[in-house]
C-alpha atoms as a PDB file:
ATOM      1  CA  UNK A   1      17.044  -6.466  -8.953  1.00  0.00           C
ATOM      2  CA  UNK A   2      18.717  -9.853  -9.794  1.00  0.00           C
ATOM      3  CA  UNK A   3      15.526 -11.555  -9.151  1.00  0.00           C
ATOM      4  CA  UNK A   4      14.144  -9.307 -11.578  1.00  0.00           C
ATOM      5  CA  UNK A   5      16.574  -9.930 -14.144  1.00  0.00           C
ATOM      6  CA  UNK A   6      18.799  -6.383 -13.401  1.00  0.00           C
ATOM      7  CA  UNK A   7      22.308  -7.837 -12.684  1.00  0.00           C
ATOM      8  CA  UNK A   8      25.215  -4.816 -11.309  1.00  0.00           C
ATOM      9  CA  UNK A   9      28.323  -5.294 -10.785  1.00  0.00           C
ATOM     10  CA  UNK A  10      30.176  -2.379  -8.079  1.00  0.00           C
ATOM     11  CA  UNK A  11      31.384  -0.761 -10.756  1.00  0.00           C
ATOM     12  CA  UNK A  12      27.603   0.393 -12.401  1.00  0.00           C
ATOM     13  CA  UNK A  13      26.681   1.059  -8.691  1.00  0.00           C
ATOM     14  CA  UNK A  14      29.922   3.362  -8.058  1.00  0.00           C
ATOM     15  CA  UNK A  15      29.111   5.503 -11.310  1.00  0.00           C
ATOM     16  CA  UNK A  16      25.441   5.955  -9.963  1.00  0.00           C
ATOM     17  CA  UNK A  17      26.470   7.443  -6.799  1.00  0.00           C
ATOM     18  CA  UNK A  18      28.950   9.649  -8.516  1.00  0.00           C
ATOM     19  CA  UNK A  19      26.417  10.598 -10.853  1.00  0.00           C
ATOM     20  CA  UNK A  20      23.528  11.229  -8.113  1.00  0.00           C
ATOM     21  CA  UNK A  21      25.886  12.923  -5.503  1.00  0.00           C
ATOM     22  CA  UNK A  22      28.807  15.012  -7.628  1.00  0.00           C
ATOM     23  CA  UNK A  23      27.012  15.454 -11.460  1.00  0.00           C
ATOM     24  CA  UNK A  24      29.845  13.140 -12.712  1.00  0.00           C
ATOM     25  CA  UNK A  25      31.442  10.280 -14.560  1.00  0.00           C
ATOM     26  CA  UNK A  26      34.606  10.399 -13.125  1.00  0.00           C
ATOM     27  CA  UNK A  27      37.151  11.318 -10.696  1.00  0.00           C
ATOM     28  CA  UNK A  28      35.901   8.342  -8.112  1.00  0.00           C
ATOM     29  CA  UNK A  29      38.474   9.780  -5.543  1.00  0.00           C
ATOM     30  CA  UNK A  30      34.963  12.347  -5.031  1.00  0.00           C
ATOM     31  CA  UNK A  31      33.478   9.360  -2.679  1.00  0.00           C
ATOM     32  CA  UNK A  32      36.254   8.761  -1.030  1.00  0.00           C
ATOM     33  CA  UNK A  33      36.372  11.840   1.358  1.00  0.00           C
ATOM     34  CA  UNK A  34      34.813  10.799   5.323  1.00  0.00           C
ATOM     35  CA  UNK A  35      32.223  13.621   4.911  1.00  0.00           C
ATOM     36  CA  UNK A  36      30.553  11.769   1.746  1.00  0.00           C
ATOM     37  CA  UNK A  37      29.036   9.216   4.566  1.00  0.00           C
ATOM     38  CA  UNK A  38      25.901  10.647   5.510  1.00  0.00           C
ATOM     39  CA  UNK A  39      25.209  11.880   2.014  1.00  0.00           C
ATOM     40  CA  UNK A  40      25.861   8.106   0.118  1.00  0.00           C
ATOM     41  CA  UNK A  41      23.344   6.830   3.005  1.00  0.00           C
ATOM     42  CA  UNK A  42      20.667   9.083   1.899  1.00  0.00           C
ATOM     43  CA  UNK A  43      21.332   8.647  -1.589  1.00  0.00           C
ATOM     44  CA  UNK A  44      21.554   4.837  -1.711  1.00  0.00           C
ATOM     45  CA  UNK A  45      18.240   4.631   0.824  1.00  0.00           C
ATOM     46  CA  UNK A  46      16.842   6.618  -2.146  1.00  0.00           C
ATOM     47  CA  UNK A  47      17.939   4.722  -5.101  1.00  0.00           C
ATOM     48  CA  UNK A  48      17.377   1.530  -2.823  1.00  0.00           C
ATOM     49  CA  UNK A  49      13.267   2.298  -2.393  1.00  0.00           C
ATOM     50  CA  UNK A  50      12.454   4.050  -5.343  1.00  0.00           C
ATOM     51  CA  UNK A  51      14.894   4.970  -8.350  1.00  0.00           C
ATOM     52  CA  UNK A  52      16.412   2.097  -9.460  1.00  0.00           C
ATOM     53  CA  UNK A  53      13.068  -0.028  -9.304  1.00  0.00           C
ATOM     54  CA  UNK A  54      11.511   2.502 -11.020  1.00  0.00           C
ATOM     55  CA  UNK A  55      13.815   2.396 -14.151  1.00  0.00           C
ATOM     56  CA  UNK A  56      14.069  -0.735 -14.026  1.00  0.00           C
ATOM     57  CA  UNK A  57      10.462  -0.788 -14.304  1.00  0.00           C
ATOM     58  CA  UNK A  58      10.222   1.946 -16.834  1.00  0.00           C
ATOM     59  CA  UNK A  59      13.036  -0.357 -18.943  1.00  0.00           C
ATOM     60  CA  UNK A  60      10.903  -3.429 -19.130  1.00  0.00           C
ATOM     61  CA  UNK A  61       7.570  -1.673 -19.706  1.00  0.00           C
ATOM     62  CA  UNK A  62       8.172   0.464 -21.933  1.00  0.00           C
ATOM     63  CA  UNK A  63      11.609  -0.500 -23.664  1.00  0.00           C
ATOM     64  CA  UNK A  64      11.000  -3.962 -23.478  1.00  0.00           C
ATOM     65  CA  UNK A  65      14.123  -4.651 -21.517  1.00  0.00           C
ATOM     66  CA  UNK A  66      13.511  -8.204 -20.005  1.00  0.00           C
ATOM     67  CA  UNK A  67      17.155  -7.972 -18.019  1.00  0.00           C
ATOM     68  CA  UNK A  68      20.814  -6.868 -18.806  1.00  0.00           C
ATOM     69  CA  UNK A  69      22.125  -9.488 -20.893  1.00  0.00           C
ATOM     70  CA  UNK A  70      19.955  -7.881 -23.424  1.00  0.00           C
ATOM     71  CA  UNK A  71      22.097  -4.823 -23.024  1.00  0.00           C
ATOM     72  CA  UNK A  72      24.859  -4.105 -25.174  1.00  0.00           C
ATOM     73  CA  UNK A  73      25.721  -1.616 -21.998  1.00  0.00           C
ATOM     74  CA  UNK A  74      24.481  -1.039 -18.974  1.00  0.00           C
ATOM     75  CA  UNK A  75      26.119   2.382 -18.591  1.00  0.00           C
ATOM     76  CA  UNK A  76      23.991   3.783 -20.413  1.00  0.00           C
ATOM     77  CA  UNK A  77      21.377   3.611 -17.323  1.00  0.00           C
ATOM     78  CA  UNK A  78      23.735   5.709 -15.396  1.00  0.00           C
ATOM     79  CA  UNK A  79      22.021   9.404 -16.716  1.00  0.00           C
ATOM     80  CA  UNK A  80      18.661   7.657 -17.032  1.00  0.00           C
ATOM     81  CA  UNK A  81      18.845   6.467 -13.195  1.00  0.00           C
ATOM     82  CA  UNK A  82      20.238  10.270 -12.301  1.00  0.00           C
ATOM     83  CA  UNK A  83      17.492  11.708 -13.889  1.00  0.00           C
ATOM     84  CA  UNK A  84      14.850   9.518 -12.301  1.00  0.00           C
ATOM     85  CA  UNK A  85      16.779  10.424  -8.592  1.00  0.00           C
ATOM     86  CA  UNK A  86      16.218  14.187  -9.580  1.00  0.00           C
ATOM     87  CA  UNK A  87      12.844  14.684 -11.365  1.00  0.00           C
ATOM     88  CA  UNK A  88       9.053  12.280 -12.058  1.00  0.00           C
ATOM     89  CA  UNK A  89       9.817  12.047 -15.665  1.00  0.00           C
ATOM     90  CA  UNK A  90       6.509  12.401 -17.451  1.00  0.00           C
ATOM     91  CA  UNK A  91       5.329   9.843 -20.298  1.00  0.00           C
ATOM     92  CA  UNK A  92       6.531  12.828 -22.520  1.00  0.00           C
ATOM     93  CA  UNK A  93      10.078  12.391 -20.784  1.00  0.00           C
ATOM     94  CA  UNK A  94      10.060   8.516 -20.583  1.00  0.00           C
ATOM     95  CA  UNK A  95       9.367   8.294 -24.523  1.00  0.00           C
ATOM     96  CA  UNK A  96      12.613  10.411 -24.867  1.00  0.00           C
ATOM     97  CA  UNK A  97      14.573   8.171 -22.663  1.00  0.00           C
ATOM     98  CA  UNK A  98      13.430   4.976 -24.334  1.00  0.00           C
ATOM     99  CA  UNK A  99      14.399   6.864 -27.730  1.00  0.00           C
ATOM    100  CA  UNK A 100      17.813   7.646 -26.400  1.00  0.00           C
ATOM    101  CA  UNK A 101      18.702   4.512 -24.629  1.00  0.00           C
ATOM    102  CA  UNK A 102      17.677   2.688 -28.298  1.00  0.00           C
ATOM    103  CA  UNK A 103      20.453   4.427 -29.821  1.00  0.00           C
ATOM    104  CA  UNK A 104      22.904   4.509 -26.677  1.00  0.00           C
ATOM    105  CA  UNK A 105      23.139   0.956 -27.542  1.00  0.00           C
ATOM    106  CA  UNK A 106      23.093   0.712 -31.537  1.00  0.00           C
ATOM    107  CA  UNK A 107      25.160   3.508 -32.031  1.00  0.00           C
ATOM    108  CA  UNK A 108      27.530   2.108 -28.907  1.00  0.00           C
ATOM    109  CA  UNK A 109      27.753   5.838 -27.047  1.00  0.00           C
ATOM    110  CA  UNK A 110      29.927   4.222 -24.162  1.00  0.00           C
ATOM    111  CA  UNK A 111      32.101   1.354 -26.021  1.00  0.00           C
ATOM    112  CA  UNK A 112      34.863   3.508 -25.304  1.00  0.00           C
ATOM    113  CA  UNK A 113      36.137   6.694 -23.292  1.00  0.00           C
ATOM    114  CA  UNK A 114      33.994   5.955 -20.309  1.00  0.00           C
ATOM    115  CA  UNK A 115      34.431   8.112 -17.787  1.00  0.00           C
ATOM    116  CA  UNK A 116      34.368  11.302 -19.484  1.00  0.00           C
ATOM    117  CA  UNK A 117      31.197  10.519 -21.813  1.00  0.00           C
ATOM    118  CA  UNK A 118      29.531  10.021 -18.548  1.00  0.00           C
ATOM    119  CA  UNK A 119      30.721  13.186 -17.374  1.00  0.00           C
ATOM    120  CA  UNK A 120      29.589  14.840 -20.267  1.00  0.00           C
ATOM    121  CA  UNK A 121      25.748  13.204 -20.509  1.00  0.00           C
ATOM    122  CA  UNK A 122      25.481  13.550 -16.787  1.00  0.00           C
ATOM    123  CA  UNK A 123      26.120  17.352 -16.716  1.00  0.00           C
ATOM    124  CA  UNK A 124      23.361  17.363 -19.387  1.00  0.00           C
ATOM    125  CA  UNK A 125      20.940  15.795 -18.160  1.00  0.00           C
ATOM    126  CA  UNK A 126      21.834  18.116 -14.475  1.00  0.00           C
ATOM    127  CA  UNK A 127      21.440  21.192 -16.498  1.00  0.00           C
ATOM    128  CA  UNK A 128      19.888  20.898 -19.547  1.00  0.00           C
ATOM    129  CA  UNK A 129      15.928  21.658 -19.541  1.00  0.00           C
ATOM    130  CA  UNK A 130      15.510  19.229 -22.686  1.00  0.00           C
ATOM    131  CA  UNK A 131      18.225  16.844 -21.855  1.00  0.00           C
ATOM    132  CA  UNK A 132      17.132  13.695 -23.923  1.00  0.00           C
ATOM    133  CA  UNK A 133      17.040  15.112 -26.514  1.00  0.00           C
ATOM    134  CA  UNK A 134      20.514  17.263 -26.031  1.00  0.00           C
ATOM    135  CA  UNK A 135      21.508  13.610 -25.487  1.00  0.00           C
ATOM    136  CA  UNK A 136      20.664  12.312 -28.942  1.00  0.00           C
ATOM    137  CA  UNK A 137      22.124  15.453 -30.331  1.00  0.00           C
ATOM    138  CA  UNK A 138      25.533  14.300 -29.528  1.00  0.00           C
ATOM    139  CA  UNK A 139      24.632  10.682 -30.728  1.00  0.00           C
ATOM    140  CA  UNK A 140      24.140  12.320 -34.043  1.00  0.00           C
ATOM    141  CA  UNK A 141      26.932  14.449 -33.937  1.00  0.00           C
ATOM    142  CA  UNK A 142      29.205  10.867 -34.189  1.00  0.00           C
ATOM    143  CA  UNK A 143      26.825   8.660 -35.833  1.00  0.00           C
ATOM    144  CA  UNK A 144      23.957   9.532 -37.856  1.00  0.00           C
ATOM    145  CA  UNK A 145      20.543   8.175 -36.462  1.00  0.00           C
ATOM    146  CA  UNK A 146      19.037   6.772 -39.511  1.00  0.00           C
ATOM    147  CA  UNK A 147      19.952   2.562 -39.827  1.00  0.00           C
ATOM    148  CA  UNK A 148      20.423   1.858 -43.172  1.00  0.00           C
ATOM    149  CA  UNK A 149      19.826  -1.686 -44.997  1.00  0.00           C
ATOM    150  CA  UNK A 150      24.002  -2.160 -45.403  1.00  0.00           C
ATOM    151  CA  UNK A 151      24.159  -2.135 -41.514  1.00  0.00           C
ATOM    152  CA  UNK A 152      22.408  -5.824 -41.495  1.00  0.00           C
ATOM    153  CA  UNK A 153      25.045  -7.600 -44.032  1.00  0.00           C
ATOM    154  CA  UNK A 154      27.313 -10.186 -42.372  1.00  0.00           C
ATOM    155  CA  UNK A 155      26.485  -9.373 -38.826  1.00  0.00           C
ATOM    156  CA  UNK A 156      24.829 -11.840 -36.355  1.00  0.00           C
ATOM    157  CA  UNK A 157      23.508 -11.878 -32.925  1.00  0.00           C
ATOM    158  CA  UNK A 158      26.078 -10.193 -30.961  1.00  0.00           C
ATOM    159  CA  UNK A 159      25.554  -6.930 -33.242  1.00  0.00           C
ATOM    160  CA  UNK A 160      23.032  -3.884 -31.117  1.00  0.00           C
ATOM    161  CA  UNK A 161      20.671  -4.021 -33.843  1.00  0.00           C
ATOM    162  CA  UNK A 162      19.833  -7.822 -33.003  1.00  0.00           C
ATOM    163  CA  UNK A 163      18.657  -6.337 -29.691  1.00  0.00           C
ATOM    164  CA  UNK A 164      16.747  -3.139 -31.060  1.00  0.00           C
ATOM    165  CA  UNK A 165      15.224  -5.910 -33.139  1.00  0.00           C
ATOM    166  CA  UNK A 166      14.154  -8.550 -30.296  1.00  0.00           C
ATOM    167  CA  UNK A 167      12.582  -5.381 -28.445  1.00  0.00           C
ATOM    168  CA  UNK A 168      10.908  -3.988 -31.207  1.00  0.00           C
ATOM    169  CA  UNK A 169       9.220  -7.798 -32.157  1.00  0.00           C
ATOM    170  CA  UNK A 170       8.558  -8.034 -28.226  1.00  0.00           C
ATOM    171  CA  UNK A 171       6.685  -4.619 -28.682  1.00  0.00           C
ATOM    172  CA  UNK A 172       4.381  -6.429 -31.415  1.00  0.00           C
ATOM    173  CA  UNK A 173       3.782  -9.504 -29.048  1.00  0.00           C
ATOM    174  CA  UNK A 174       5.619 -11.949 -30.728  1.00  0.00           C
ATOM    175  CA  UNK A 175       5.391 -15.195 -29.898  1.00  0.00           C
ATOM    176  CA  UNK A 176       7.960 -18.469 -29.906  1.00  0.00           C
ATOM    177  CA  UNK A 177       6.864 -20.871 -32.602  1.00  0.00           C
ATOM    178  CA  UNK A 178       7.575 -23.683 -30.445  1.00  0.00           C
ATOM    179  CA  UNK A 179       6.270 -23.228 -27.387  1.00  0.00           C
ATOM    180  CA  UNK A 180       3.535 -20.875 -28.596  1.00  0.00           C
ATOM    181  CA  UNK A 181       4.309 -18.441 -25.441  1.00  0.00           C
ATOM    182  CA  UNK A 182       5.520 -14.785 -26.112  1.00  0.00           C
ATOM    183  CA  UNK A 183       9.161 -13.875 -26.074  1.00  0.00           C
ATOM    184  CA  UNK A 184       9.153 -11.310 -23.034  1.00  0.00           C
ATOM    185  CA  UNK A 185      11.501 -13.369 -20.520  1.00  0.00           C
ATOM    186  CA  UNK A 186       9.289 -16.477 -19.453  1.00  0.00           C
ATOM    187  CA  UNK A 187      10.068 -18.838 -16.752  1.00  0.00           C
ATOM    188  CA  UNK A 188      12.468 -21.394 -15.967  1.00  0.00           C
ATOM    189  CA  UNK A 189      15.055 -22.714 -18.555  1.00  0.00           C
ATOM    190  CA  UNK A 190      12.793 -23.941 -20.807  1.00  0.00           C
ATOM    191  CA  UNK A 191      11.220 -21.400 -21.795  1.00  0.00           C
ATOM    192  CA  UNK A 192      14.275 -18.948 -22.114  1.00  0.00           C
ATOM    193  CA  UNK A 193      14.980 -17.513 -25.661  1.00  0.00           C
ATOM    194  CA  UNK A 194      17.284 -19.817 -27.559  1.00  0.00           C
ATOM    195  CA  UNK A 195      19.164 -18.502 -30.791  1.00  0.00           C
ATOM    196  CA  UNK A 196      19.201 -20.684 -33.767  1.00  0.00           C
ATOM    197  CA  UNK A 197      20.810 -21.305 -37.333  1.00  0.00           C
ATOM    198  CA  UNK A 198      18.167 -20.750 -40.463  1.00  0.00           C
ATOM    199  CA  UNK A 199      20.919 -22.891 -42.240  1.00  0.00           C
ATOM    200  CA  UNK A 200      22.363 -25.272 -40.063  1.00  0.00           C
ATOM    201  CA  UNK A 201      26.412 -25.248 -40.140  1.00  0.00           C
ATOM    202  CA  UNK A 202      27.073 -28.344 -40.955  1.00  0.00           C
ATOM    203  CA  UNK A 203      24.869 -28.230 -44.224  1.00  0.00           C
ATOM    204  CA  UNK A 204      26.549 -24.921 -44.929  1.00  0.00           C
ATOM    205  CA  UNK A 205      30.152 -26.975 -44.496  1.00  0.00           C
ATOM    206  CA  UNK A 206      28.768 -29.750 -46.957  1.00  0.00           C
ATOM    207  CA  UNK A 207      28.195 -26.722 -49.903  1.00  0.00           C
ATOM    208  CA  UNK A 208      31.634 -25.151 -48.924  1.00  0.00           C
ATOM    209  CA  UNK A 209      30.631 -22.635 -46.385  1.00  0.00           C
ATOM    210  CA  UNK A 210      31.917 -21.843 -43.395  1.00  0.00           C
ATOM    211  CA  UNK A 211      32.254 -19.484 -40.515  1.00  0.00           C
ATOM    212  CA  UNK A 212      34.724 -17.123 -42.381  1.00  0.00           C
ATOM    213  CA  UNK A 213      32.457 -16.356 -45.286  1.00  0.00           C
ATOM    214  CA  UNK A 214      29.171 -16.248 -43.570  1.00  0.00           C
ATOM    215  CA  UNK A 215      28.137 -13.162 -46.469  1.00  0.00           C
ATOM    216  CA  UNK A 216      27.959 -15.034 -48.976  1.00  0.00           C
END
């Protein structure tokens, strides 16, 4: 997965195998128990050969997900991933997932309270015969879907909608204007996507600008 561009740390791999095995976010102490052995075998032989390739797969294909520095959190693969172990999504499904992960990450659905956010989107997507879009439901319940124009003032590249943006140009086949090659993840260094100034800082600092009142 690394070598794809799909970098986990223990903790990501830990919620998976809650989610997969108990149909939750938290209470880790589940795994602990001797007779959860066999079962974490089976299930990570599972996710090993087929689920976790395949969403990764299904990320960069059709979400345009070239690796996980591009996402604002990974977490948010933890229901997609426990889906994939329990059903073939259909392109129907996989269009709802894309949809969903989007706003997972603009509207930051796991920036805080973890644990039992996963426990709640989890037991959707166990039980729920629609569960993407159950899933965006509670999005909207917090945050309303629609991005206004007021959301782009004064932010800059560490904002979610600077990645909703890079996937949605990488959907239209944009290309680099310097190397002429498109902006999917290329390789080698010098071809990697490089962020740069429109108005370089220190011919803002000349005309009084500076870091502080980057609105104006």
């Amino acid at each position: 997965l690394e070598a794809g561009g799909f970098v986990f740390n223990l903790d990501f791999i830990v919620y998976v195998l809650l989610g997969v095995l108990h149909h939750v976010g938290s209470e880790m102490e589940k795994l602990h128990s001797p007779d959860n052995l066999e079962p974490i075998k089976a299930a990570w032989k599972k996710l090993d050969e087929k689920t976790l390739d395949f969403v990764m797969n299904l990320m960069k294909t059709h979400a345009y997900v070239d690796h996980t520095k591009e996402i604002n959190s990974v977490y948010a693969l933890v229901p997609i991933v426990v889906y994939a172990f329990n059903n073939n999504p259909s392109q129907k499904d996989i269009k709802k997932i894309v949809k969903w992960f989007y706003y997972s990450q603009i509207r930051q659905r796991y920036i805080s309270q973890l644990p039992q956010k996963l426990d709640k989107d989890i037991g959707i997507v166990i039980n729920s015969s629609s569960p993407f879009d159950d899933l965006l439901s509670l999005i909207k319940a917090e945050r309303p879907l629609e991005i206004s124009k007021d959301e782009f003032v004064g932010v800059d590249v560490r904002n979610p909608l600077f990645s909703l943006m890079r996937w949605y140009f990488k959907s239209k086949n944009a290309i680099c204007l310097t190397t002429g090659l498109g902006i999917r993840q290329n390789m080698g260094s010098t071809y990697s996507l490089e962020h740069d100034h429109i108005f370089p800082y220190s011919v803002l600092k000349e005309k009084g600008y500076g870091t502080q009142n980057r609105i104006q």
